[in-house]
Protein backbone atom coordinates (compact mmCIF):
# COMPACT_ATOMS: atom_id res chain seq x y z
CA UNK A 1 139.82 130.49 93.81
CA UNK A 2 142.26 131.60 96.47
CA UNK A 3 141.33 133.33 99.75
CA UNK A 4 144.20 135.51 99.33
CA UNK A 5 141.74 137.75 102.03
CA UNK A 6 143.13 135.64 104.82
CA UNK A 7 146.86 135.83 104.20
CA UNK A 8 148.32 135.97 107.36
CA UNK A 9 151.14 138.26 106.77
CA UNK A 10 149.14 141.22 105.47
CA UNK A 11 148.71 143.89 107.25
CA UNK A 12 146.49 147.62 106.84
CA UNK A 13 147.05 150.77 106.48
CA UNK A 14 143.79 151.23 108.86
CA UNK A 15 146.67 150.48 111.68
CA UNK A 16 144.54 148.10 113.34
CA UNK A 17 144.99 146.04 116.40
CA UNK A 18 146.46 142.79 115.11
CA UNK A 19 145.43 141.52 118.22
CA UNK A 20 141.90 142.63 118.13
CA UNK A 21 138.93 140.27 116.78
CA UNK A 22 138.79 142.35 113.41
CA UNK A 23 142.63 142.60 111.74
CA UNK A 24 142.79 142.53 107.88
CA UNK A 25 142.37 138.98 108.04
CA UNK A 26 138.39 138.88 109.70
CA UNK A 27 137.01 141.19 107.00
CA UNK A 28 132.94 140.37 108.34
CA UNK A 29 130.19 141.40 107.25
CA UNK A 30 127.38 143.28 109.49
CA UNK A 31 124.29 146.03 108.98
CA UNK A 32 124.81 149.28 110.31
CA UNK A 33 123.46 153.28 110.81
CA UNK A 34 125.83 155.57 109.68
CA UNK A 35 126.46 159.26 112.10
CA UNK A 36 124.46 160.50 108.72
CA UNK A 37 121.27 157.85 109.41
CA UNK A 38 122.02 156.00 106.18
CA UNK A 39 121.39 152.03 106.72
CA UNK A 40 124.28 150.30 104.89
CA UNK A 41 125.95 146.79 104.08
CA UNK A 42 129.61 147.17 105.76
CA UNK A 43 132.98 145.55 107.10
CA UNK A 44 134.91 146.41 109.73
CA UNK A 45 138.91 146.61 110.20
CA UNK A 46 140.30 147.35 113.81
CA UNK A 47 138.25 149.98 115.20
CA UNK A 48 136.86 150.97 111.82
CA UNK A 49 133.58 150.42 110.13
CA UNK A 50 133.65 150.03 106.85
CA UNK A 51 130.55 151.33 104.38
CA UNK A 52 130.60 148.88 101.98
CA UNK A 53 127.46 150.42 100.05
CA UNK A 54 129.76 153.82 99.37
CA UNK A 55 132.85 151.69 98.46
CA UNK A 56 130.97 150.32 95.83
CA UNK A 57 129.59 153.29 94.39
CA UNK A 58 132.94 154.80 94.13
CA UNK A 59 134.21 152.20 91.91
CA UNK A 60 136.03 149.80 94.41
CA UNK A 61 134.68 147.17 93.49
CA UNK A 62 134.85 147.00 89.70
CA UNK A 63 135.12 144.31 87.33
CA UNK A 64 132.72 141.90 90.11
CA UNK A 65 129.47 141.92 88.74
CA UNK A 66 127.29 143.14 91.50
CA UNK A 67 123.98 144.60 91.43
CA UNK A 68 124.65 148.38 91.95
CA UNK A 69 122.06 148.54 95.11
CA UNK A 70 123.48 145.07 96.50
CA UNK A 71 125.41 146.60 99.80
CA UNK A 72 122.84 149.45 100.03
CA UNK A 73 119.64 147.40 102.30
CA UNK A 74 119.06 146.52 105.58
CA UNK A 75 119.66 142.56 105.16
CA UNK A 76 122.77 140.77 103.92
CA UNK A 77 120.22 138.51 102.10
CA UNK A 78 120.83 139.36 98.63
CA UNK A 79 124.50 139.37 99.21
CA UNK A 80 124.20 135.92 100.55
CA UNK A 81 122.09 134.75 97.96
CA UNK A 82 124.84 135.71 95.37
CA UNK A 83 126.98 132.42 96.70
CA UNK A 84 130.27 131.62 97.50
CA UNK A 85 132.55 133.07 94.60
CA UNK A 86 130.84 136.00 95.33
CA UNK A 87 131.35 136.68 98.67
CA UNK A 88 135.40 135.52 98.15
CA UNK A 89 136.10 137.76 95.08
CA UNK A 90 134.26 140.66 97.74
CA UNK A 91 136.71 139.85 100.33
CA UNK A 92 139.97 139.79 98.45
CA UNK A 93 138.94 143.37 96.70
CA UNK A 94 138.49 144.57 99.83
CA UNK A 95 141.70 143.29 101.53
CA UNK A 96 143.87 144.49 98.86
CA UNK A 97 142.30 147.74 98.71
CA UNK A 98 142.60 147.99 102.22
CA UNK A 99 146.44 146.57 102.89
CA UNK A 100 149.10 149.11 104.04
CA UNK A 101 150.93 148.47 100.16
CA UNK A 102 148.22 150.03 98.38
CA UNK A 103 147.27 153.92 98.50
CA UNK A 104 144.09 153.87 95.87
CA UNK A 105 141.92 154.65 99.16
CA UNK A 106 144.78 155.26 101.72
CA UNK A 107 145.55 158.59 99.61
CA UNK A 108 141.87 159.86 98.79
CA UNK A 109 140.84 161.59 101.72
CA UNK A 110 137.46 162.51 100.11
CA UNK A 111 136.81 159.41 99.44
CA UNK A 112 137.94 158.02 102.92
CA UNK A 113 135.26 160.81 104.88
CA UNK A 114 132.58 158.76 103.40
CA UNK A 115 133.67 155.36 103.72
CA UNK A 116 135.38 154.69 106.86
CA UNK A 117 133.76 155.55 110.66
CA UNK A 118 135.00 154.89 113.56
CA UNK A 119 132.76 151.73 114.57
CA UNK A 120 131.81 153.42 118.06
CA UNK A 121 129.99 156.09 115.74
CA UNK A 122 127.58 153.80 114.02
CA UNK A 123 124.63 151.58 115.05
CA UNK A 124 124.44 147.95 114.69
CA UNK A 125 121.53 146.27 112.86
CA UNK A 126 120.39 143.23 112.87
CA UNK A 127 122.34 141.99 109.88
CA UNK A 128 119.79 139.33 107.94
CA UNK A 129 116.30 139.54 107.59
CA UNK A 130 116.34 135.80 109.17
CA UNK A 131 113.81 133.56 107.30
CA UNK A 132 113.33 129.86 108.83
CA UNK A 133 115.71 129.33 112.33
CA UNK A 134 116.00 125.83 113.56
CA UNK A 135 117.84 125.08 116.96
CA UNK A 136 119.97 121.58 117.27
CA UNK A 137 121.04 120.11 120.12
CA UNK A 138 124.82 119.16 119.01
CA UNK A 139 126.99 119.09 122.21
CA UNK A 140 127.15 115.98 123.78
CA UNK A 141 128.75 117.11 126.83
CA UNK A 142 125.39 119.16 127.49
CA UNK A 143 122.87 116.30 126.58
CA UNK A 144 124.32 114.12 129.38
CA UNK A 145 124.47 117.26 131.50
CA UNK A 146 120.76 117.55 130.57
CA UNK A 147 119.47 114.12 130.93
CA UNK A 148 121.51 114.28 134.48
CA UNK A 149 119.30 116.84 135.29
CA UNK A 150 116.35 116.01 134.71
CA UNK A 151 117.12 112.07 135.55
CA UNK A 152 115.83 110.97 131.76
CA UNK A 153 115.98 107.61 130.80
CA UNK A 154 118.73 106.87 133.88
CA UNK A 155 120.65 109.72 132.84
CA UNK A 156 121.73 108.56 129.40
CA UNK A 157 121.12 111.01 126.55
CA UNK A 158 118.61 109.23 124.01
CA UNK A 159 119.32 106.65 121.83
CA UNK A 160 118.66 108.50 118.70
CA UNK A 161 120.81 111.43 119.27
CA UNK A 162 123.46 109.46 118.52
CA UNK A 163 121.92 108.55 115.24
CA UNK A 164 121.06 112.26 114.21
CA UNK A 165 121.52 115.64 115.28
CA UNK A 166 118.12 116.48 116.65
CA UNK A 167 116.46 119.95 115.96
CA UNK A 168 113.42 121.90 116.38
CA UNK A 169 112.15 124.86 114.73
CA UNK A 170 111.72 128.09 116.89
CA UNK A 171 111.12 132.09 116.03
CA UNK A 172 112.81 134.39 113.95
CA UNK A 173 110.70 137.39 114.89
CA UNK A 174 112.53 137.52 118.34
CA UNK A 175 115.86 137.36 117.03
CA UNK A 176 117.61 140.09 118.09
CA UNK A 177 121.06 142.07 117.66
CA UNK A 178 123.11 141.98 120.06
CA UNK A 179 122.75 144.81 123.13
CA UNK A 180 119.80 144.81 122.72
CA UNK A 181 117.45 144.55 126.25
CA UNK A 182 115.50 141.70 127.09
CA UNK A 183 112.25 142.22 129.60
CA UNK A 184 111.54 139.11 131.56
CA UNK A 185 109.00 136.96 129.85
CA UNK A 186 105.53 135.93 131.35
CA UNK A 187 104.13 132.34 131.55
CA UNK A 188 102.81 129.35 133.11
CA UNK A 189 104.91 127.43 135.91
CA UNK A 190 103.81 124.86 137.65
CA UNK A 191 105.23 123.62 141.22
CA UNK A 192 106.14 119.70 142.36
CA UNK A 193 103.60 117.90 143.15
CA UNK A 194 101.11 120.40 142.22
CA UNK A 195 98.77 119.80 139.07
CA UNK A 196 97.48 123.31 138.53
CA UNK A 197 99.82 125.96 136.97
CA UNK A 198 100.27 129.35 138.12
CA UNK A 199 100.76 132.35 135.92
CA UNK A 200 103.62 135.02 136.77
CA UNK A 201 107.59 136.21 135.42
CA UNK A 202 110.03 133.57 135.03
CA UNK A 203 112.10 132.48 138.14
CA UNK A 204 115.07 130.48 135.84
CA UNK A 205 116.21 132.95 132.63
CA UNK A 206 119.12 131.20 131.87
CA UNK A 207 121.67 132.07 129.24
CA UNK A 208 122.97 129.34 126.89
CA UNK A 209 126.05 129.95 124.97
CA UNK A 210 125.75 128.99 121.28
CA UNK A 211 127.13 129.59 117.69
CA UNK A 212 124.76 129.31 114.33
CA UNK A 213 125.27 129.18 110.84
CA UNK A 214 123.99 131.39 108.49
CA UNK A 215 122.44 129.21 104.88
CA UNK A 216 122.51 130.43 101.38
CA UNK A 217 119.76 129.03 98.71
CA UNK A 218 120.86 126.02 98.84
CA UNK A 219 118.29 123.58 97.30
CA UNK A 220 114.82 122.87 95.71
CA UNK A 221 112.09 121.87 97.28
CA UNK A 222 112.56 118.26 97.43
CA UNK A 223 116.36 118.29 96.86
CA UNK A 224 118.79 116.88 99.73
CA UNK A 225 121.70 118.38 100.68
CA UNK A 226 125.13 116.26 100.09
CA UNK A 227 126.71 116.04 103.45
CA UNK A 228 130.53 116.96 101.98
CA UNK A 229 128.84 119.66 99.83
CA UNK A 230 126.85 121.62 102.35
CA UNK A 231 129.65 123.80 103.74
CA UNK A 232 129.43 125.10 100.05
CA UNK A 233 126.06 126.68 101.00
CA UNK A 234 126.97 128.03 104.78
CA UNK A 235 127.61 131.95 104.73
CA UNK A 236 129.68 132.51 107.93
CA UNK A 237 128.66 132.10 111.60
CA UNK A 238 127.87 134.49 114.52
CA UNK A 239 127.56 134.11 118.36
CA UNK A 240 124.38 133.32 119.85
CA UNK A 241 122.84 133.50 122.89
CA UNK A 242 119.73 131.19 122.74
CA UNK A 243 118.06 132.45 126.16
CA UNK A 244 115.58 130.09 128.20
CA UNK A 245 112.88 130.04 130.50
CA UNK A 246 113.71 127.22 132.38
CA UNK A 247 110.27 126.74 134.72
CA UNK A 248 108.72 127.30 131.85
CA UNK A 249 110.10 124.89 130.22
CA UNK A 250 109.91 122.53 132.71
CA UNK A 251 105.99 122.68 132.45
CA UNK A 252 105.58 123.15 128.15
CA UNK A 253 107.62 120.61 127.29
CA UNK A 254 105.55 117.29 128.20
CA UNK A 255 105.43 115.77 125.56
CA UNK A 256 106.43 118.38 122.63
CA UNK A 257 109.44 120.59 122.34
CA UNK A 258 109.73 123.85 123.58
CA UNK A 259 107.94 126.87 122.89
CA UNK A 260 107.15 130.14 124.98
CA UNK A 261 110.20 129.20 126.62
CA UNK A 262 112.81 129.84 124.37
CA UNK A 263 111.07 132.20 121.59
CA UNK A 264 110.87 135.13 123.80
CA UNK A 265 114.53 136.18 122.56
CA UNK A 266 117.51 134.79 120.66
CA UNK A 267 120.71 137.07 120.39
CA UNK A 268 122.94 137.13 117.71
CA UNK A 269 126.23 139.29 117.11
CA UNK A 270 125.98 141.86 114.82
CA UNK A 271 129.31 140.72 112.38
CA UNK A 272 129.17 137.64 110.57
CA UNK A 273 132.50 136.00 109.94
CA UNK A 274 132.52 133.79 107.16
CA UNK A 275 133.68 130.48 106.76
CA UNK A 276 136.48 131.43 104.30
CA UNK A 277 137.75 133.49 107.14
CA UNK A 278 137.47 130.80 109.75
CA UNK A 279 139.50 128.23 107.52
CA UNK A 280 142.98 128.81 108.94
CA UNK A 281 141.60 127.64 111.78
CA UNK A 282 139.57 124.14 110.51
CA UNK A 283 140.71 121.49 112.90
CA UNK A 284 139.78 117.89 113.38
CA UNK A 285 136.25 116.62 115.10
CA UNK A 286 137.00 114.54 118.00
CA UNK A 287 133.99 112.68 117.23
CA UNK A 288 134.97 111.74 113.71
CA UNK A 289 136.06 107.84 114.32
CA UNK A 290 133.41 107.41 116.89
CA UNK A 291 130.55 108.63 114.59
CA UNK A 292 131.35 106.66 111.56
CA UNK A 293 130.91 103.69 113.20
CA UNK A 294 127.30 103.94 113.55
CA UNK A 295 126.37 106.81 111.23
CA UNK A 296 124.29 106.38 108.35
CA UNK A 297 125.92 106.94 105.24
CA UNK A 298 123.78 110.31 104.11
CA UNK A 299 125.77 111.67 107.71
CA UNK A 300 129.20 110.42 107.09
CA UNK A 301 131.69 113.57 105.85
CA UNK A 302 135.08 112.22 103.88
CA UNK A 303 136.66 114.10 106.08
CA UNK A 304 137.58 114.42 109.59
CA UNK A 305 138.33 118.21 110.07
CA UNK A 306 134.95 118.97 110.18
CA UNK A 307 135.24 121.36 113.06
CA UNK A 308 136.84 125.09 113.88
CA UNK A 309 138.84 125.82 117.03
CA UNK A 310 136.55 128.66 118.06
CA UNK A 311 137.39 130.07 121.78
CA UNK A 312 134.00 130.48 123.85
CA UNK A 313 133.56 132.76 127.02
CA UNK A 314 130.59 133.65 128.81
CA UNK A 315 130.73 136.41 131.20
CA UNK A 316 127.90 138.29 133.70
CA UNK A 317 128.30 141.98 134.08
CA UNK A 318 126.85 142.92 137.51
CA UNK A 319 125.27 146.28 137.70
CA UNK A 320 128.05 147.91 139.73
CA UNK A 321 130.58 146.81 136.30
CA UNK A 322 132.29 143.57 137.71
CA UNK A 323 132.72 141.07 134.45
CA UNK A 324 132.58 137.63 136.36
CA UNK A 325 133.58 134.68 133.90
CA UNK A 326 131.40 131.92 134.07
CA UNK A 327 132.55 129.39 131.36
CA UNK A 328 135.41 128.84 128.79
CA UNK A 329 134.10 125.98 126.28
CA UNK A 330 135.17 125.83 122.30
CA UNK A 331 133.09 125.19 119.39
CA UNK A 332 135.55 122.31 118.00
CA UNK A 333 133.94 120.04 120.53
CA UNK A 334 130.95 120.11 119.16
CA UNK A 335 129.40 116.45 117.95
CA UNK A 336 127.38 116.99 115.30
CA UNK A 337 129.46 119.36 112.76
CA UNK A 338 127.35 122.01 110.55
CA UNK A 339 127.40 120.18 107.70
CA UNK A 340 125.43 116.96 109.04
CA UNK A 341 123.36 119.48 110.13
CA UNK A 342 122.36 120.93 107.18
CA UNK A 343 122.77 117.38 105.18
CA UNK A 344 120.20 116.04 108.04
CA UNK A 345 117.95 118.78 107.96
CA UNK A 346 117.10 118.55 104.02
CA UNK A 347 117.73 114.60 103.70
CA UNK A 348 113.70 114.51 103.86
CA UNK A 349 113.56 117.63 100.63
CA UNK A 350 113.37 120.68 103.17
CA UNK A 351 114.32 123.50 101.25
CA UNK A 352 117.00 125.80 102.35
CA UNK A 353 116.78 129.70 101.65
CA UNK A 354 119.21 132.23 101.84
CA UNK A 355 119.26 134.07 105.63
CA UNK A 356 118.23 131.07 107.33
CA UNK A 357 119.54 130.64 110.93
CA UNK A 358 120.78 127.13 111.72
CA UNK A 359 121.92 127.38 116.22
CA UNK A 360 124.31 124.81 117.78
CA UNK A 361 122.53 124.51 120.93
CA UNK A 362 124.01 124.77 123.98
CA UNK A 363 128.13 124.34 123.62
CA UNK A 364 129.42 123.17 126.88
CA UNK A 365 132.51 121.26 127.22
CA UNK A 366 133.34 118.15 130.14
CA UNK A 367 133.69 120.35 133.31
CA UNK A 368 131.98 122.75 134.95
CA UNK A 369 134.36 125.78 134.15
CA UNK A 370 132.73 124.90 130.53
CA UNK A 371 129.31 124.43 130.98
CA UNK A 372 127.67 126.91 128.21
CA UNK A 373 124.00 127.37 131.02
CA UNK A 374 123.40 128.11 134.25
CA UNK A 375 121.10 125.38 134.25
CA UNK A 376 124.34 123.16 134.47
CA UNK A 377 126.73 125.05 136.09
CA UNK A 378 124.33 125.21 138.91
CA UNK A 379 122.44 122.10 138.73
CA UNK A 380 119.08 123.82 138.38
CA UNK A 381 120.30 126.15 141.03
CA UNK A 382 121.32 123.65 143.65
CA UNK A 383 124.76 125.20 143.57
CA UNK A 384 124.34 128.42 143.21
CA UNK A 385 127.61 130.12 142.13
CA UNK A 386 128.94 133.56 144.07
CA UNK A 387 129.82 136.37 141.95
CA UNK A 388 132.57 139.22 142.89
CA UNK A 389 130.28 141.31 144.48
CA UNK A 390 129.30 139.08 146.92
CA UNK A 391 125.59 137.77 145.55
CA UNK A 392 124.58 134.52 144.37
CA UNK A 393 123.33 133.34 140.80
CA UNK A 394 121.51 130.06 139.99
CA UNK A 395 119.91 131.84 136.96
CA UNK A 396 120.49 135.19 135.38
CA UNK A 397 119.05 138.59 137.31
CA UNK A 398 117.15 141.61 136.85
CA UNK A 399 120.00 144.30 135.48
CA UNK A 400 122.36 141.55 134.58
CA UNK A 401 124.04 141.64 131.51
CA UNK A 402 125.27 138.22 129.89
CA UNK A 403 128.41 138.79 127.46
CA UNK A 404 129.48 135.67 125.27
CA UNK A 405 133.04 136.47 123.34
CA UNK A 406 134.45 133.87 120.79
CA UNK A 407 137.48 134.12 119.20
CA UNK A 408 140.33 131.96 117.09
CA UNK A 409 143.95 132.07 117.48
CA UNK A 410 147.00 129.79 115.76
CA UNK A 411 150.24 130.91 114.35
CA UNK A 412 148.13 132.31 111.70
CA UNK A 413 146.88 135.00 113.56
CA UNK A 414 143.72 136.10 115.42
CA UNK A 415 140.41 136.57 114.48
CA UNK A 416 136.86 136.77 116.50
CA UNK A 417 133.37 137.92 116.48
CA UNK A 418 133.16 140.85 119.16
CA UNK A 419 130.85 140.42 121.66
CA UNK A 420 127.12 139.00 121.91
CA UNK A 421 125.20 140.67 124.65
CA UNK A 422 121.83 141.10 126.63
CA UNK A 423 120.75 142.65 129.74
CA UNK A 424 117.76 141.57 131.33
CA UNK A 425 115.10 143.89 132.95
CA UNK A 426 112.06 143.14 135.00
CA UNK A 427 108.95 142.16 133.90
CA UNK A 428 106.40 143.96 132.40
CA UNK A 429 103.19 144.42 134.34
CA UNK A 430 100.54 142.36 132.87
């Protein structure tokens, strides 16, 4: 079926900013509170939110055989679950509907009060009720950053990351929408040298920039995952920011993976652009070549353009306003693509359910202006990095707020995510 959604020379009658993150093209999907409290499925266009659970009740989308309650819950999940032709034959409806040619909507100004707000009069949601959420560790760049760090194995990156893309499973009950406020977690740290911990806040919150993929029901229990099928069963993507505790980690994770360290809050954005939209921009993975030499074949993709030439920024917003820009990285570097991802992650029968949260790990790129953590940038706060105002960061502050951005551009056009963001405040008093 075609994506006739993302044809690049359509424009709306919404007038929106073609150069914006959300032109005709994007057409996401998020959870939002309307100015009338009503939770609702929606788009948005330009500076406009979209309610898609009105639209459909008026009759916009007829002849695609939805449920009539599928855009009015607080989750995506259902939608999601309904696959891939669904979620394209919803698109195209809406962008024709919705281009400057067509005056079915553009005319009815009834019907317009109670579908279209202006998006800085609704509330964002967290947009799926996330089920299972398992964190890779696909940049390559970063592992040799991280085995640098922390001196492992004489700084090479382990032998079997080449050989899969390792994971780990963390918490979806701390996944949170994006401006929403993170209080500094509690734990155990311990010193060098010492051998008893001490309990207190966290010295090291660092940010780490990230994307992750959001899974349809995709198998049976027991049931692999093809490796050039599995795109067939990824929704979209947001922008995440998977936030650490580095001392604690430090301490927790001898000999097993991480824990209270990283599940005290993971950030998503609130849109979720889906992969149809994000195909004018597919692009080759520079690991392609170098992968299949050593690859097993249940992780080797027909294909090389098994990548997306996503734009990255990272940003700290100081109290007093100043945006300093930390890193510039893109997602197109990335190793291990989503699809080996997903193919690894079920090759054993894991079963795959529809609002599951699959993270990059941290994206960082081969210089330090793209480092996607503090923990690099500043080598564990070695080098601690100046900011406008004058102060010094090794890892994120009290009243700092950490903005990631992402965005694609081509001759096709422009389309992005909005922003991800978290401000940290102090501890609680325990």
């Amino acid at each position: 079926m075609k994506i006739a959604a993302n044809d690049p020379n359509r424009k709306s009658w919404l007038n929106g900013n073609t150069e914006c993150d959300f032109p005709i093209q994007n057409i996401p999907f998020g959870v939002f509170i309307t100015k009338d409290d009503i939770i609702t499925i929606g788009t948005r266009i330009g500076e406009y939110a979209i309610d898609l659970g009105a639209f459909h009740q008026l009759g916009y989308f007829k002849d695609i055989a939805l449920t009539d309650d599928i855009f009015m819950q607080d989750s995506l999940n259902d939608f999601i679950a309904d696959g891939r032709k669904t979620w394209r034959l919803v698109r195209n409806r809406i962008a024709e509907v919705f281009d400057e040619k067509n005056s079915i909507l553009r005319d009815n100004a009834e019907h317009r009060d109670v579908i279209i707000f202006d998006v800085n009069e609704v509330e964002m949601l967290l947009p799926i009720d996330v089920g299972d959420f398992t964190g890779f560790f696909s940049s390559k760049h970063h592992a040799n950053n991280i085995s640098n760090i922390f001196n492992f194995k004489n700084t090479e990156i382990e032998s079997n990351w080449l050989h899969m893309p390792l994971a780990f499973n963390q918490r979806s009950s701390t996944v949170i929408v994006s401006g929403t406020n993170i209080k500094r977690p509690l734990g155990q740290t311990i010193s060098d040298g010492k051998t008893t911990p001490i309990f207190g806040a966290s010295k090291k919150i660092d940010l780490e920039l990230e994307t992750a993929f959001i899974t349809t029901a995709a198998n049976h229990f027991g049931e692999p995952i093809p490796v050039n099928e599995a795109e067939e069963y990824i929704f979209g993507m947001v922008l995440m920011n998977d936030w650490s505790a580095r001392d604690f980690q430090k301490w927790e994770t001898k000999p097993l993976s991480p824990a209270a360290s990283k599940s005290f809050a993971t950030t998503i954005s609130p849109w979720i652009v889906t992969l149809d939209a994000l195909e004018p921009y597919r692009c080759e993975n520079p690991n392609h070549e170098i992968q299949n030499i050593q690859l097993l074949p249940y992780l080797k993709q027909t294909s090389d353009k098994n990548a997306f030439d996503i734009k990255l920024q990272t940003f700290i917003e100081t109290e007093n306003g100043d945006l300093n820009n930390l890193s510039e990285s893109n997602f197109k570097d990335i190793y291990w693509s989503m699809s080996q991802q997903l193919a690894h992650l079920t090759i054993n029968g894991c079963s795959v359910r529809a609002g599951d949260l699959m993270s990059s790990g941290t994206l960082s790129g081969p210089t330090k202006d793209s480092y996607g953590s503090l923990l690099e940038i500043t080598k564990d706060g070695e080098e601690p990095i100046t900011l406008k105002d004058g102060t010094k960061r090794s890892f994120v502050n009290d009243s700092d707020n950490v903005i990631i951005r992402g965005y694609c551009e081509n001759e096709q056009g422009r389309i992005g995510f909005g922003k991800c963001t978290g401000k940290i405040l102090p501890a609680i008093e325990f």
